[in-house]
C-alpha atoms as a PDB file:
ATOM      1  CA  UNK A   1      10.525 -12.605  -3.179  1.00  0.00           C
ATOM      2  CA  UNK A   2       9.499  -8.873  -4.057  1.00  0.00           C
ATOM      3  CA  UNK A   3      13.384  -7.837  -3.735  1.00  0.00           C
ATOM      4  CA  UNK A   4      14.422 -10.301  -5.967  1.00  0.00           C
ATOM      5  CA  UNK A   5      11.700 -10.667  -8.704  1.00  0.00           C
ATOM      6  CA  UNK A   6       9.953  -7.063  -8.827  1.00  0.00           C
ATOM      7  CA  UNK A   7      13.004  -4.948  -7.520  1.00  0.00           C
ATOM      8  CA  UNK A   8      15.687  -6.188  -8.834  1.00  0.00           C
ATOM      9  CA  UNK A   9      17.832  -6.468  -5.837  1.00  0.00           C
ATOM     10  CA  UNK A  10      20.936  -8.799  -5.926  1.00  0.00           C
ATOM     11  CA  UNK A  11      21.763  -9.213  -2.500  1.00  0.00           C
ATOM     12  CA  UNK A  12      20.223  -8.672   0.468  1.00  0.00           C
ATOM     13  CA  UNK A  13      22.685  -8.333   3.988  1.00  0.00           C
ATOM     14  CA  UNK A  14      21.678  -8.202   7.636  1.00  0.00           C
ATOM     15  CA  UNK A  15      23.389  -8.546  11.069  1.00  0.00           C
ATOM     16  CA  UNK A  16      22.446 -10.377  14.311  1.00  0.00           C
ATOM     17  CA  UNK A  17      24.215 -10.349  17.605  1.00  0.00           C
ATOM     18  CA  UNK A  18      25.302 -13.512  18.991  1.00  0.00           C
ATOM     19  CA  UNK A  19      22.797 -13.401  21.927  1.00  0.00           C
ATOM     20  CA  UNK A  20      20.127 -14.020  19.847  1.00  0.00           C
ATOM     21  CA  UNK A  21      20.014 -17.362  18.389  1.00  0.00           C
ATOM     22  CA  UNK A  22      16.352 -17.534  17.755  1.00  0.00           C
ATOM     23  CA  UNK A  23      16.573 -14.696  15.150  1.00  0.00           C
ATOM     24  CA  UNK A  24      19.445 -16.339  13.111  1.00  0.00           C
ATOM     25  CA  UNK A  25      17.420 -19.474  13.216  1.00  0.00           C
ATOM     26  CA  UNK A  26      14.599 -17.597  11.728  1.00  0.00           C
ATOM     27  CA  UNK A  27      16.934 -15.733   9.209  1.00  0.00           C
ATOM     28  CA  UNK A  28      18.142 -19.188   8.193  1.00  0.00           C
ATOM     29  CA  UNK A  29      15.218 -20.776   7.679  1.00  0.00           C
ATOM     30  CA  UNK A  30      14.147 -17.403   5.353  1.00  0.00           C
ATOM     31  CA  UNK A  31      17.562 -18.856   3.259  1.00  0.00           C
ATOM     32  CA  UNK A  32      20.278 -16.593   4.424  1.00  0.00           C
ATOM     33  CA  UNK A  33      23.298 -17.675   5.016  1.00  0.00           C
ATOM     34  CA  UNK A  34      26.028 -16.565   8.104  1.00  0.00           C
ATOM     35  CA  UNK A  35      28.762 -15.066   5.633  1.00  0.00           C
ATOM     36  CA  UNK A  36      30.895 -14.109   9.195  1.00  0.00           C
ATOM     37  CA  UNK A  37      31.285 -12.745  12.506  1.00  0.00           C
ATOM     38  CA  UNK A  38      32.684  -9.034  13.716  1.00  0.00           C
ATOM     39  CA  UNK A  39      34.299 -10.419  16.808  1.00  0.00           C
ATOM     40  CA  UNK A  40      33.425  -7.707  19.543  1.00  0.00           C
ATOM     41  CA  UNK A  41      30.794  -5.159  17.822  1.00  0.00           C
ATOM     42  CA  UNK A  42      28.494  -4.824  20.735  1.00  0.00           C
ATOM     43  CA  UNK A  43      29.413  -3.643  24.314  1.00  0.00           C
ATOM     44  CA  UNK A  44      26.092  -4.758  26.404  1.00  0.00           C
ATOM     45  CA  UNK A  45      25.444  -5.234  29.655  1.00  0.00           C
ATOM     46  CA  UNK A  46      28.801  -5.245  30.765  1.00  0.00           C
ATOM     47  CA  UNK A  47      29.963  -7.618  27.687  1.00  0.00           C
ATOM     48  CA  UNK A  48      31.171  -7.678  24.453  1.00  0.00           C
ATOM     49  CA  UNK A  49      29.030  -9.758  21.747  1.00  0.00           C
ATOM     50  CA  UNK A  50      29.974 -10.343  18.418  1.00  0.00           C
ATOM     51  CA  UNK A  51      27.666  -9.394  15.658  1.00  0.00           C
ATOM     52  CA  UNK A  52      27.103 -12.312  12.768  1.00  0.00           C
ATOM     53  CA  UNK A  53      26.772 -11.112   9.426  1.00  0.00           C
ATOM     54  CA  UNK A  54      24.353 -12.683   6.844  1.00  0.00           C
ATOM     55  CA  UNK A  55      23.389 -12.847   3.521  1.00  0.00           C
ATOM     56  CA  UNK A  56      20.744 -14.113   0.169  1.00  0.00           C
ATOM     57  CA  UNK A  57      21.493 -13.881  -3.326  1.00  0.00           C
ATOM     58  CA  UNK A  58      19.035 -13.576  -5.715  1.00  0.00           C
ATOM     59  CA  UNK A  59      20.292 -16.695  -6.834  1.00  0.00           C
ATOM     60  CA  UNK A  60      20.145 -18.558  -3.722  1.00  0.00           C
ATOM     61  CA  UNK A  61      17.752 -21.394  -3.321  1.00  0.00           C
ATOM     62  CA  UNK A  62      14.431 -19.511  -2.257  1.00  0.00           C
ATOM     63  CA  UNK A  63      12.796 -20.606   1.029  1.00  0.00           C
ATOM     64  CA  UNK A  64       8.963 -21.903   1.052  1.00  0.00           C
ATOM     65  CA  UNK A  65       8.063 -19.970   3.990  1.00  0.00           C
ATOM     66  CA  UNK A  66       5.587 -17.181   2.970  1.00  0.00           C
END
């Protein structure tokens, strides 16, 4: 990955709300991994939705997807 191997990056960090299960599916399958949940972070549509945090380490395992 060009973070990893060319940049030089050691971690890479993103955040997904709860109501969208596809996208963590896709973010795991890239090889990130849910490090935890801010319980409440999102008022929408008349709700509150947690945000789940995730992350990859340059020395995670590296996904084959391209």
């Amino acid at each position: 990955m060009h973070a990893f191997d060319v940049v030089g990056v050691h971690r890479i960090g993103l955040e997904v709300y709860a109501f969208n299960p596809r996208a963590q599916r896709v973010y795991e399958k890239c090889g990130f991994r849910m490090e935890g949940r801010r319980r409440d972070a999102l008022y929408w549509d008349g709700e509150w939705i947690d945000a789940i945090m995730m992350g990859l380490l340059a020395a995670d395992p590296r996904s084959t997807m391209t």
